[in-house]
Protein backbone atom coordinates (compact mmCIF):
# COMPACT_ATOMS: atom_id res chain seq x y z
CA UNK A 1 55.66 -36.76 16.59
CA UNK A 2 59.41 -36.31 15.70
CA UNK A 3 60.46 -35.77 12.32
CA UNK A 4 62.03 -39.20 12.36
CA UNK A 5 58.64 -40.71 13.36
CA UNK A 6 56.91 -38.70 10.64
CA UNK A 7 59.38 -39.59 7.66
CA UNK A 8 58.84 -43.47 8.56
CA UNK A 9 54.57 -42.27 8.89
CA UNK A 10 54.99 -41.47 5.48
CA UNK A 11 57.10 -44.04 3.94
CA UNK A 12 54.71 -46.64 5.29
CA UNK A 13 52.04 -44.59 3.75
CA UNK A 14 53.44 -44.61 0.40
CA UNK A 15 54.42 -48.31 0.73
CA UNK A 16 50.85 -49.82 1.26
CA UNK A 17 49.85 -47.61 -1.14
CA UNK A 18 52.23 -48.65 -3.55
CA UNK A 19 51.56 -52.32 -2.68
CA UNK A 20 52.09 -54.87 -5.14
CA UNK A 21 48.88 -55.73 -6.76
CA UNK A 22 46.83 -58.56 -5.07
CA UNK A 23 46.02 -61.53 -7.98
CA UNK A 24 42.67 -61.25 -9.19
CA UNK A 25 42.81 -64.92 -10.42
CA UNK A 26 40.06 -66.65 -11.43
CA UNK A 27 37.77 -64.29 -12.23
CA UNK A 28 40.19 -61.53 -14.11
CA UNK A 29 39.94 -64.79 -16.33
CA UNK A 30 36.60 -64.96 -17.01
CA UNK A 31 35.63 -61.25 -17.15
CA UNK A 32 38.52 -62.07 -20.26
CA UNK A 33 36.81 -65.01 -21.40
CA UNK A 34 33.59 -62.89 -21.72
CA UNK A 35 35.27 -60.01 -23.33
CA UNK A 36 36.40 -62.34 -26.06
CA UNK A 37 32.93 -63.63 -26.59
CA UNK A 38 31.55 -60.29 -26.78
CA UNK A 39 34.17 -59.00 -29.33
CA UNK A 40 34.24 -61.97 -31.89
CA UNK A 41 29.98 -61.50 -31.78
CA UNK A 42 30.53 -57.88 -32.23
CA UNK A 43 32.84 -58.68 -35.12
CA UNK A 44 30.28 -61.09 -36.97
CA UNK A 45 27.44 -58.92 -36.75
CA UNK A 46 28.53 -55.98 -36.68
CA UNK A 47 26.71 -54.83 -34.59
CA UNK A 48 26.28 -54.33 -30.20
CA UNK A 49 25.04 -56.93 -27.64
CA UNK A 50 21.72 -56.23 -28.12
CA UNK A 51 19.70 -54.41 -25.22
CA UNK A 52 22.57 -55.47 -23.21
CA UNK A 53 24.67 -52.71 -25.06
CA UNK A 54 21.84 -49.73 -25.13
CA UNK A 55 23.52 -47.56 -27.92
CA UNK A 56 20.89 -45.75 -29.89
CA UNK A 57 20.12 -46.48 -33.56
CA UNK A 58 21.25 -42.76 -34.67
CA UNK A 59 24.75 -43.07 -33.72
CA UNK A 60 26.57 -41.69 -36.88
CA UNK A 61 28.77 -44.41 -37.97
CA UNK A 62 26.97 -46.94 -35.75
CA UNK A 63 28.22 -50.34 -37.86
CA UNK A 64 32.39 -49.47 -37.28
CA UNK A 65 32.26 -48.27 -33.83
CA UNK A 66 30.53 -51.35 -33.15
CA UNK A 67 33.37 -53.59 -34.96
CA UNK A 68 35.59 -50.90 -32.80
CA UNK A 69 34.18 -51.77 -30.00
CA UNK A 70 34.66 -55.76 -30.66
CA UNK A 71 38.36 -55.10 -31.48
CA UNK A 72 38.81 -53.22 -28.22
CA UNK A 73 36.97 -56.01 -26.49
CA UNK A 74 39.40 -58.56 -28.11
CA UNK A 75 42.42 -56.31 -27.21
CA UNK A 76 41.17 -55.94 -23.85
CA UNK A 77 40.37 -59.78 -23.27
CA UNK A 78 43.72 -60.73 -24.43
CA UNK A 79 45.60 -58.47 -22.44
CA UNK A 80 43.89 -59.33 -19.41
CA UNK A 81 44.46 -63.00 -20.07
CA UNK A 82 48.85 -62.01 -19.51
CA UNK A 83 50.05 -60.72 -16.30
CA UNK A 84 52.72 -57.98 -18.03
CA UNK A 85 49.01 -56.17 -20.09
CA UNK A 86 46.76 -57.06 -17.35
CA UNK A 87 47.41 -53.58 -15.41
CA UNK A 88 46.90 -51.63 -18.63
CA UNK A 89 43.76 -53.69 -20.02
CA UNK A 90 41.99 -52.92 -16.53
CA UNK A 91 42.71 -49.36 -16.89
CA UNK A 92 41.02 -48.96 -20.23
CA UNK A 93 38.43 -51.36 -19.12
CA UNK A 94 36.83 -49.49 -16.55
CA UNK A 95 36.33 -46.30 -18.46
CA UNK A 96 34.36 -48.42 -20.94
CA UNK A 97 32.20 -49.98 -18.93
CA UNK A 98 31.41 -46.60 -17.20
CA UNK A 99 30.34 -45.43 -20.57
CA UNK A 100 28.56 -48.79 -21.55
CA UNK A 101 26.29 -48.44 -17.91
CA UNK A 102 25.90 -44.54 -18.98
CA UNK A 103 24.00 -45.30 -21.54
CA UNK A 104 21.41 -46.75 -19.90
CA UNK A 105 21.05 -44.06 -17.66
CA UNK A 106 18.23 -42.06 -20.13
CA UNK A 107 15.82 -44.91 -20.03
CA UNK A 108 15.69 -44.59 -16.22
CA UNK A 109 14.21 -41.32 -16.81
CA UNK A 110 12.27 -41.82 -19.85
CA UNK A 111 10.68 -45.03 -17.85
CA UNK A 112 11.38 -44.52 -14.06
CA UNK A 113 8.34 -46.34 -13.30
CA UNK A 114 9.36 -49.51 -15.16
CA UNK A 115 11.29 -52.05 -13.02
CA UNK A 116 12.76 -53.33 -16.21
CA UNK A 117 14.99 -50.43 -17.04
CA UNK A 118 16.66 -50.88 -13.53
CA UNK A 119 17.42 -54.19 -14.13
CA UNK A 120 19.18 -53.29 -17.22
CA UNK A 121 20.88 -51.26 -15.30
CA UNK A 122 21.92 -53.32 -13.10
CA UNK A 123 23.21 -55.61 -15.01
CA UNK A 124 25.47 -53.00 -16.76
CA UNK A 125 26.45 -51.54 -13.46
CA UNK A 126 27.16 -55.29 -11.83
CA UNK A 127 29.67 -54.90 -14.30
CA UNK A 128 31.29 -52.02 -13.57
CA UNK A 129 31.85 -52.77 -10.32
CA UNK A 130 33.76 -55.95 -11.25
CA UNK A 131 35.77 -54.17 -13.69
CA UNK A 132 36.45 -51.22 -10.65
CA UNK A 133 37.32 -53.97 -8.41
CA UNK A 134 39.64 -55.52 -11.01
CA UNK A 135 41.25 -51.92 -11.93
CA UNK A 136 41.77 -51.58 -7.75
CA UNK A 137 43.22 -54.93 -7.72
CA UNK A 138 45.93 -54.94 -10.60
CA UNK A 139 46.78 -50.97 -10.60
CA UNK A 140 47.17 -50.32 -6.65
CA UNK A 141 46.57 -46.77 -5.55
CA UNK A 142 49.33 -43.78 -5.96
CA UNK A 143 49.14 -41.39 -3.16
CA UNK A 144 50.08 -38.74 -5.71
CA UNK A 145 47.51 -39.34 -8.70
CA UNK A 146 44.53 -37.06 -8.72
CA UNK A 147 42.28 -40.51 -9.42
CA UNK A 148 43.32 -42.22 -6.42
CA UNK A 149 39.69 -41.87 -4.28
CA UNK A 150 39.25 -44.59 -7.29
CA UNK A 151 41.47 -47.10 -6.51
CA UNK A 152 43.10 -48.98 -3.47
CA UNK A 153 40.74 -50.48 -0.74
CA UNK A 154 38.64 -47.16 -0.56
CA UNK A 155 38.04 -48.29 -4.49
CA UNK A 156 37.19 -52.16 -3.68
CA UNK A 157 35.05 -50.87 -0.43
CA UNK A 158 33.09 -48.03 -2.65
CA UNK A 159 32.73 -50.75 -5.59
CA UNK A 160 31.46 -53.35 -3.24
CA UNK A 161 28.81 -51.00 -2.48
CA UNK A 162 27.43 -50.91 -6.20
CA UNK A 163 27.60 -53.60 -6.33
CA UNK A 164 25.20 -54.87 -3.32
CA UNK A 165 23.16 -52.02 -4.94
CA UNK A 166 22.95 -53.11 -8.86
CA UNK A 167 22.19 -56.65 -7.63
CA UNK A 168 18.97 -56.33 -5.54
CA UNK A 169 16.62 -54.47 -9.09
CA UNK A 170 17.81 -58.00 -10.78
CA UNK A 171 16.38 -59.85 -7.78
CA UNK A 172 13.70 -57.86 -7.69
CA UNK A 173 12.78 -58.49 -11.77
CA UNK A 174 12.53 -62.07 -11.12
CA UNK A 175 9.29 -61.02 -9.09
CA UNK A 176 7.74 -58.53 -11.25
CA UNK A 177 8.33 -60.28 -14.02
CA UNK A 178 8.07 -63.91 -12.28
CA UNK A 179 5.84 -65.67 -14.88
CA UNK A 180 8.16 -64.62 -18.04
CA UNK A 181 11.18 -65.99 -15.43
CA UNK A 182 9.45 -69.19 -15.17
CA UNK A 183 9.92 -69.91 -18.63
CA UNK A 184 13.61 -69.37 -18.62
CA UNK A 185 14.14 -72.13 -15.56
CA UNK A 186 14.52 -76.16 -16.88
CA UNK A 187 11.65 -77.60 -18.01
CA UNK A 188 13.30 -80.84 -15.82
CA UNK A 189 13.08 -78.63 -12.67
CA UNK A 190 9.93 -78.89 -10.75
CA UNK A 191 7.34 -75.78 -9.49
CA UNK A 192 9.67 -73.21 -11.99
CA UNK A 193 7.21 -70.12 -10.69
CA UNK A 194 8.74 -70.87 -7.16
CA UNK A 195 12.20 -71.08 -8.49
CA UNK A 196 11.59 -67.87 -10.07
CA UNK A 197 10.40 -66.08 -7.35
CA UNK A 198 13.16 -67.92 -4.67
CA UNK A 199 15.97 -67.06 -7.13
CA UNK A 200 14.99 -63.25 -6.96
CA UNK A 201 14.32 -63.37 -2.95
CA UNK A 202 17.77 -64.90 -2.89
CA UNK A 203 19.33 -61.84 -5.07
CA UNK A 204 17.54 -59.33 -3.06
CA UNK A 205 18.93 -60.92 0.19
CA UNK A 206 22.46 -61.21 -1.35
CA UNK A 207 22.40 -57.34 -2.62
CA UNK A 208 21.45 -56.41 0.81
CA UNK A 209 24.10 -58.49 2.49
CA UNK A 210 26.68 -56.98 0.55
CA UNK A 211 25.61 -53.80 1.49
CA UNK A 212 25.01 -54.00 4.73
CA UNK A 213 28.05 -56.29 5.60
CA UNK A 214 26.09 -59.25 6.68
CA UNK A 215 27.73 -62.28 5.97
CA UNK A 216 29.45 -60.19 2.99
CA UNK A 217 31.98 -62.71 1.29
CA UNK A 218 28.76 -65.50 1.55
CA UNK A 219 26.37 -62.90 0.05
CA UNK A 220 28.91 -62.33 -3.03
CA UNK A 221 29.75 -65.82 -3.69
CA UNK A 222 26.09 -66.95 -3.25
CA UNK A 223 24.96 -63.94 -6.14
CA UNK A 224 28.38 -64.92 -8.23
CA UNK A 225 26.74 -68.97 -8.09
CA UNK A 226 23.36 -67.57 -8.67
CA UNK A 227 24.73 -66.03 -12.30
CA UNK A 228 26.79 -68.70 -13.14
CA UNK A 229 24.24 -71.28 -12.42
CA UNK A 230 21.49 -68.95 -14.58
CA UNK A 231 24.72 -68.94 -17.34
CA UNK A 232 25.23 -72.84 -17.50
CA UNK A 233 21.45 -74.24 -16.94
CA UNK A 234 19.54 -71.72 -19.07
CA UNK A 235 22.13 -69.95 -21.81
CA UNK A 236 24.39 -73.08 -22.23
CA UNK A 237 21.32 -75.57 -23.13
CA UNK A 238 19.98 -72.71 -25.12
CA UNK A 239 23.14 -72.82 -27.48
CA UNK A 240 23.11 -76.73 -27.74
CA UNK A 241 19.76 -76.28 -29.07
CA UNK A 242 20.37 -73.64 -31.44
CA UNK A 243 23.34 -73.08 -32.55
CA UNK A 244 22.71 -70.27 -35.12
CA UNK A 245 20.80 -67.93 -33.12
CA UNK A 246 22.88 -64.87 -32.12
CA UNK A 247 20.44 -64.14 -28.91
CA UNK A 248 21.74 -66.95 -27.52
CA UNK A 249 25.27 -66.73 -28.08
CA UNK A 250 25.01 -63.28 -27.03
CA UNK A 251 23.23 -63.92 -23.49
CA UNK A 252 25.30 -66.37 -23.18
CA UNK A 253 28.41 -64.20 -22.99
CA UNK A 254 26.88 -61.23 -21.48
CA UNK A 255 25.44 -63.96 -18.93
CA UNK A 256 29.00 -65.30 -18.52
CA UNK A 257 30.81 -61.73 -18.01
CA UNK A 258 28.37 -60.45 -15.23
CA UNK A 259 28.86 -64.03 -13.20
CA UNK A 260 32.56 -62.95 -14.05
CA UNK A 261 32.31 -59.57 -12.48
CA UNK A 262 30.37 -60.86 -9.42
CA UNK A 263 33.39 -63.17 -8.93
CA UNK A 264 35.65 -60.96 -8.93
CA UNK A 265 33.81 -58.66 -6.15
CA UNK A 266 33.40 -61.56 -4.49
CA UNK A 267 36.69 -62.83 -3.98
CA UNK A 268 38.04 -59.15 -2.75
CA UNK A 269 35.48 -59.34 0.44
CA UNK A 270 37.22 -60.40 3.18
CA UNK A 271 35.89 -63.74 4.39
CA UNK A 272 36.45 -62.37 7.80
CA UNK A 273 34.65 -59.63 9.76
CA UNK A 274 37.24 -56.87 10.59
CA UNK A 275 39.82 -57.30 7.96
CA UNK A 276 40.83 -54.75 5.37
CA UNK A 277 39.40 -54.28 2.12
């Protein structure tokens, strides 16, 4: 190769790296709509999102880093929600959420034999990968920066795959714990042990076709529509009911912001087999 040949190698190089930033419209929306939720509740009570947010009970100063950690969810909700902050709310996001899944990481091995702790788990880490796929979206990858195995397609590809991972110990609660699931489906819907148990074969089947590229884009959606249908038909109702009760308002948001993330890993997979990303 010529130097000529190698100077326009590199400049194409640097110029899909340095590609503007695909739109992660609609669910950089609602991964903001759920970050608001989550901040005004951590504002009221001062305090975290319950188990959802697994930060021990001897933090020194627990109370104001939790009303720090609703104003940073506020700041970070708004400036996702405006396309000139959305870069630099994505890149503070993802550390967070890295942090918030870390701290679930103990109870794994103070409880590896409970199927409940990886559910938490993967719940927090559903998350993560919505928020990596977001940062990868809106930031675009720099050929020079020392974080750039982190971002770009490689990023979206390597998030994708925690995510198919996280997802399948959430299927798989709804079958070790299928009679406590039960009670969470409508009371209107008919045989609610069999929706329990078909919701969590259908989890485990979209996890695994995620991960192992089959039918990839359906998988996502079909786990994203999963969430938000759990979101609307149990959480939503739940609210209506009782207004007053924080668990609800908090599932409900936590709910909302995991559907969120599953969008948005779901509309990065290509709907074709073969294309990038």
């Amino acid at each position: 190769m010529d130097n000529a040949s190698a100077t326009q190698a590199v400049q194409a190089l640097e110029s899909g790296a340095n590609a503007a930033p695909k739109s992660q419209q609609p669910g950089q929306s609602l991964i903001a709509i759920g970050l608001l939720g989550l901040g005004v509740i951590a504002l009221r009570y001062g305090d975290f999102a319950m188990v959802w947010q697994p930060v021990p009970d001897w933090l020194p100063a627990r109370q104001a880093v939790a009303y720090g950690c609703g104003v940073l969810m506020l700041l970070l909700g708004i400036g996702l929600l405006f396309k000139a902050s959305a870069a630099l709310a994505s890149r503070v996001l993802l550390p967070y959420l890295f942090v918030w899944a870390l701290l679930k990481v103990p109870a794994v091995f103070a409880a590896p034999n409970v199927e409940g702790v990886y559910l938490g788990l993967g719940e927090l880490t559903i998350l993560l990968a919505g928020g990596w796929t977001l940062f990868c979206g809106l930031v675009g990858a720099s050929p020079h920066s020392k974080l750039r195995f982190l971002s770009g397609d490689g990023g979206i590809r390597a998030a994708r795959v925690m995510f198919g991972i996280s997802v399948i110990p959430v299927g798989l609660s709804h079958l070790f714990y299928s009679a406590q699931t039960a009670e969470f489906v409508p009371a209107w819907l008919h045989f609610r042990l069999g929706w329990a148990c078909l919701t969590g074969v259908g989890q485990v089947a979209a996890g695994l076709g995620v991960l192992f590229s089959v039918l990839p884009w359906l998988a996502a959606a079909s786990e994203a529509g999963m969430i938000t249908c759990f979101t609307l038909l149990v959480w939503l109702p739940a609210i209506l009911r009782s207004p007053h009760e924080r668990l609800n308002w908090t599932a409900f948001f936590v709910s909302w912001i995991i559907g969120a993330a599953a969008w948005v890993v779901a509309q990065n997979v290509p709907r074709k087999t073969g294309t990038s990303s």
